[in-house]
N, C-alpha and C. Protein backbone atom coordinates (compact mmCIF):
# COMPACT_ATOMS: atom_id res chain seq x y z
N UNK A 1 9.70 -22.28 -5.96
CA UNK A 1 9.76 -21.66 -4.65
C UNK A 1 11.01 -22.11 -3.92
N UNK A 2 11.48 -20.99 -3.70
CA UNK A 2 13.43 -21.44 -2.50
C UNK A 2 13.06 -21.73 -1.15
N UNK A 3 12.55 -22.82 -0.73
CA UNK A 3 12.51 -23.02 0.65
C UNK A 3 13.09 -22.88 1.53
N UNK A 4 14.23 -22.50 1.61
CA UNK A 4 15.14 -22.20 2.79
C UNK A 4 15.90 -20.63 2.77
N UNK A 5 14.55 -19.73 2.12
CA UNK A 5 15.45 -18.41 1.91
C UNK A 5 15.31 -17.84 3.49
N UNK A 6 15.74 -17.67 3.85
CA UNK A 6 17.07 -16.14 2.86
C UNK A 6 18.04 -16.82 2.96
N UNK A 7 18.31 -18.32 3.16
CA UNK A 7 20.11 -18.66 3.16
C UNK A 7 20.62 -18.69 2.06
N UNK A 8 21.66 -18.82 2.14
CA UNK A 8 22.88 -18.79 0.95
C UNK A 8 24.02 -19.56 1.21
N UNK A 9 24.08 -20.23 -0.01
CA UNK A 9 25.06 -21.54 -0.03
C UNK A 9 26.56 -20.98 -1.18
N UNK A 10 27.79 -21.09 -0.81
CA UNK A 10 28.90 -20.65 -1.39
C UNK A 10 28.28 -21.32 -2.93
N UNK A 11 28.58 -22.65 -3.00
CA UNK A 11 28.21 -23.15 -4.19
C UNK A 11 27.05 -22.77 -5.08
N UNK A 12 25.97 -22.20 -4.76
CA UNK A 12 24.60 -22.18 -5.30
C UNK A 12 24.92 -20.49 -5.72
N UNK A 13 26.01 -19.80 -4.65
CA UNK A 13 26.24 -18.14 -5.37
C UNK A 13 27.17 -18.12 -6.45
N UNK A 14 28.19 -19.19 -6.22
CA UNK A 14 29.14 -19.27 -7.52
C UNK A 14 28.10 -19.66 -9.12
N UNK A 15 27.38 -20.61 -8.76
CA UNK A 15 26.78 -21.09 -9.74
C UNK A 15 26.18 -19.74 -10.74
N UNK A 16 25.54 -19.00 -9.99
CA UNK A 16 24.19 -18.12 -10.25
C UNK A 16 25.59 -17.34 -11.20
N UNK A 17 26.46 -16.80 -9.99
CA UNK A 17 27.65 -15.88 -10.72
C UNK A 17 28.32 -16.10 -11.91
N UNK A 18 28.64 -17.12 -12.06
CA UNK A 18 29.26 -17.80 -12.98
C UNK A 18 28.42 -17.67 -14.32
N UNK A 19 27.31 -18.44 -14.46
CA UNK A 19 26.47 -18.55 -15.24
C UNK A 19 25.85 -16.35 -15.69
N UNK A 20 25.39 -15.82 -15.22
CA UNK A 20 25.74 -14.61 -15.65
C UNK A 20 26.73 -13.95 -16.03
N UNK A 21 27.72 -14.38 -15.70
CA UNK A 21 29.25 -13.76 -16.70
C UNK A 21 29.09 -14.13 -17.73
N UNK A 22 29.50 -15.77 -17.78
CA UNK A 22 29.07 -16.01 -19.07
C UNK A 22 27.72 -15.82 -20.12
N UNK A 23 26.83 -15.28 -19.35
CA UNK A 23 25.85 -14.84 -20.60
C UNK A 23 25.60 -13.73 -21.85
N UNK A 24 26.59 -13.28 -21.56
CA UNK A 24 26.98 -12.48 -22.66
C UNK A 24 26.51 -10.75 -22.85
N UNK A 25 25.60 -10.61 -21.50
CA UNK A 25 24.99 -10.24 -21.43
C UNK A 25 25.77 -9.02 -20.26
N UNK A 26 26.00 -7.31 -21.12
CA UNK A 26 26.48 -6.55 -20.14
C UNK A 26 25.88 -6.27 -18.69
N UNK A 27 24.74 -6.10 -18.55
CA UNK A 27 23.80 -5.81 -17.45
C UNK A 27 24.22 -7.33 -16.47
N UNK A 28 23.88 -8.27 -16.96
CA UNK A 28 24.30 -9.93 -16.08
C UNK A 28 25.81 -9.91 -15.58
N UNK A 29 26.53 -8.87 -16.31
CA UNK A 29 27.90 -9.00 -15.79
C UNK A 29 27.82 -8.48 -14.73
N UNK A 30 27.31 -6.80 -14.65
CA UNK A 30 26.89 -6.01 -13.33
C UNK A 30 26.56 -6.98 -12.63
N UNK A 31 25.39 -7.83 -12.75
CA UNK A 31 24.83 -8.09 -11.51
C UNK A 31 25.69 -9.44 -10.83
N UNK A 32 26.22 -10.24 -11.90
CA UNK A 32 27.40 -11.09 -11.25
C UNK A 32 28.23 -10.39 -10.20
N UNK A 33 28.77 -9.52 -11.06
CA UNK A 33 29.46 -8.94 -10.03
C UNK A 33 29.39 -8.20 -8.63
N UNK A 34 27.99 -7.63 -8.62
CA UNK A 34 27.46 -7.74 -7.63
C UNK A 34 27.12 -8.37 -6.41
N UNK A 35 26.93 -9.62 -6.89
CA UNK A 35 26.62 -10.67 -6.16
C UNK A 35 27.74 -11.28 -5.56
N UNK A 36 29.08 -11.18 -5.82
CA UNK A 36 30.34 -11.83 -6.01
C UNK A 36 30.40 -10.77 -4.53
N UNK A 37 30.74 -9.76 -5.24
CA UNK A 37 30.99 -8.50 -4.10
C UNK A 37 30.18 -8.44 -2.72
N UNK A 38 28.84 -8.85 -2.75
CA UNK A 38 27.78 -8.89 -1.53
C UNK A 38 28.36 -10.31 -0.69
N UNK A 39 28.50 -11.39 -1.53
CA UNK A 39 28.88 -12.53 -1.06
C UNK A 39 30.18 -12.42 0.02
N UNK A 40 31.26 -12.46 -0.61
CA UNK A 40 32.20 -11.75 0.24
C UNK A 40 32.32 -10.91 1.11
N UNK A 41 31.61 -10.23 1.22
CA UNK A 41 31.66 -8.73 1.79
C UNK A 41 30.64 -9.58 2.96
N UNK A 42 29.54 -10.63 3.25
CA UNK A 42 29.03 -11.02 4.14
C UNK A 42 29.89 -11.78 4.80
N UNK A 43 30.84 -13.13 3.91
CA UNK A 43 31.51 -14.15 4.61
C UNK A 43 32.87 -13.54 5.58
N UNK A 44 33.32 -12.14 5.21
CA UNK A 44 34.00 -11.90 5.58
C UNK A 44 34.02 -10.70 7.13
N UNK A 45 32.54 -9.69 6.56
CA UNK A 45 32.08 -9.67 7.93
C UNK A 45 31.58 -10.46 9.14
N UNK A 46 30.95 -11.80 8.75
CA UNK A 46 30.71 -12.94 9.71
C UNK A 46 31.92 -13.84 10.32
N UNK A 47 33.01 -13.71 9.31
CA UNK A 47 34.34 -14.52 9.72
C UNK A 47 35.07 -13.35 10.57
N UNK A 48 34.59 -12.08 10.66
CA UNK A 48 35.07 -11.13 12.08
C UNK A 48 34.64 -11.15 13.03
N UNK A 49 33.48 -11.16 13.11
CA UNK A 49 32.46 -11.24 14.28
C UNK A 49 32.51 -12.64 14.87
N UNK A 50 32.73 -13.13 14.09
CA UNK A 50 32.42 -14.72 15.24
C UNK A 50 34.17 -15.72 14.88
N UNK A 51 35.10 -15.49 14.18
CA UNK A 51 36.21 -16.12 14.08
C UNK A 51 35.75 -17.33 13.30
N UNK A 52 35.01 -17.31 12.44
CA UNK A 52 34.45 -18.80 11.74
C UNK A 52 34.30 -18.26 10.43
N UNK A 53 34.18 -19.49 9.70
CA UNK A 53 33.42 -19.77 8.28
C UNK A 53 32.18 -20.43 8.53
N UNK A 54 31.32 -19.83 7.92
CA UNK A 54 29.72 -20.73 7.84
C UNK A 54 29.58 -21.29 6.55
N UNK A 55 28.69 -22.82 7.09
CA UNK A 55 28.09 -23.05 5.85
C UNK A 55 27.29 -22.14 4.86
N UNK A 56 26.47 -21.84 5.48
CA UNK A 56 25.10 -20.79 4.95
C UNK A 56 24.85 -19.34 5.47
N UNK A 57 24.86 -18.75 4.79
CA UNK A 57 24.39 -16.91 5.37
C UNK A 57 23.47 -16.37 5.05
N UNK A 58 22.66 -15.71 5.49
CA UNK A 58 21.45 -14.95 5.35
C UNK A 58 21.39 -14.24 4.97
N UNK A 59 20.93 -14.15 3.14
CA UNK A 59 21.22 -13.47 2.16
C UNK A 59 21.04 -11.62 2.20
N UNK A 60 19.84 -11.67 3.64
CA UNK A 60 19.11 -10.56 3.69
C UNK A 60 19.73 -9.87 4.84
N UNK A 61 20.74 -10.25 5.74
CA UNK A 61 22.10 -9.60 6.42
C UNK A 61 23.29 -9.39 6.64
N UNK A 62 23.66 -8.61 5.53
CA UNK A 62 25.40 -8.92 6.10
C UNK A 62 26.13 -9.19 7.15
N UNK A 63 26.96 -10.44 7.41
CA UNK A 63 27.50 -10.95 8.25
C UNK A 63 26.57 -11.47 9.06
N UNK A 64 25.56 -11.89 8.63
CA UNK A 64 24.68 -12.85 9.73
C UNK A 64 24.74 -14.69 9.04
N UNK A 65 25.02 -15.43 9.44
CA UNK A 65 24.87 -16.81 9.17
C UNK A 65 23.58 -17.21 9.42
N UNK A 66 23.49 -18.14 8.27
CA UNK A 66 21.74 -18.78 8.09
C UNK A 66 21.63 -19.73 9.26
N UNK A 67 20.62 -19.97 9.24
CA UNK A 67 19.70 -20.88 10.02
C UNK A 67 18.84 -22.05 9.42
N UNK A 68 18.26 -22.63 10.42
CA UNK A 68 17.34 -23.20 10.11
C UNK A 68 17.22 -24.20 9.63
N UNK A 69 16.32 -24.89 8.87
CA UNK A 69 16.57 -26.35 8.18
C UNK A 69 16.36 -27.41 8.83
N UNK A 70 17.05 -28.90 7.97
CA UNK A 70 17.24 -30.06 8.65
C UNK A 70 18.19 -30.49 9.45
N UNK A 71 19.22 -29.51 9.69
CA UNK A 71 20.11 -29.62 10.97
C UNK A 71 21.18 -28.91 11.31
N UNK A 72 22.05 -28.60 11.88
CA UNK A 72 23.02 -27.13 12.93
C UNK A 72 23.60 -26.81 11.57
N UNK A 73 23.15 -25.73 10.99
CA UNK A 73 24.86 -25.67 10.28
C UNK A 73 26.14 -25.80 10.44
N UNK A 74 26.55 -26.04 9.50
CA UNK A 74 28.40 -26.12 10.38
C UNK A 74 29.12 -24.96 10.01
N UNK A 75 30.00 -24.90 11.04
CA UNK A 75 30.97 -23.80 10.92
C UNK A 75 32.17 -24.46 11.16
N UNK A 76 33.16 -23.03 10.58
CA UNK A 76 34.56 -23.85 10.65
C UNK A 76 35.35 -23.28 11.20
């Protein structure tokens, strides 16, 4: 169970991405790439709207930064 969904961590989307390219697997490439594309396409609508980088984004809105947790996220 992901306790802190819907956020999303740069590192934890590279991971997922990464690891489906390499699986050899045509369909896992789609969806890498997918994910690559959604990722960006959030950090970069949220870095318009507010002039920042976030730690965490809310997988389930583009350009919305996560919440919640054990303490403020940071932004940059």
């Amino acid at each position: 169970l992901y306790r802190d969904f819907p956020n999303g961590w740069a590192p934890v989307q590279h991971l997922i991405a990464e690891g489906l390219l390499h699986s050899g697997s045509e369909e896992a490439v789609k969806l890498a790439e997918d994910i690559a594309t959604r990722w960006v396409r959030t950090n970069y609508a949220a870095y318009k709207a507010t002039g920042a980088m976030h730690e965490k984004y809310d997988v389930e809105a583009c350009g919305k930064s996560g919440g919640g947790g054990e303490y403020k996220p940071q932004v940059w």
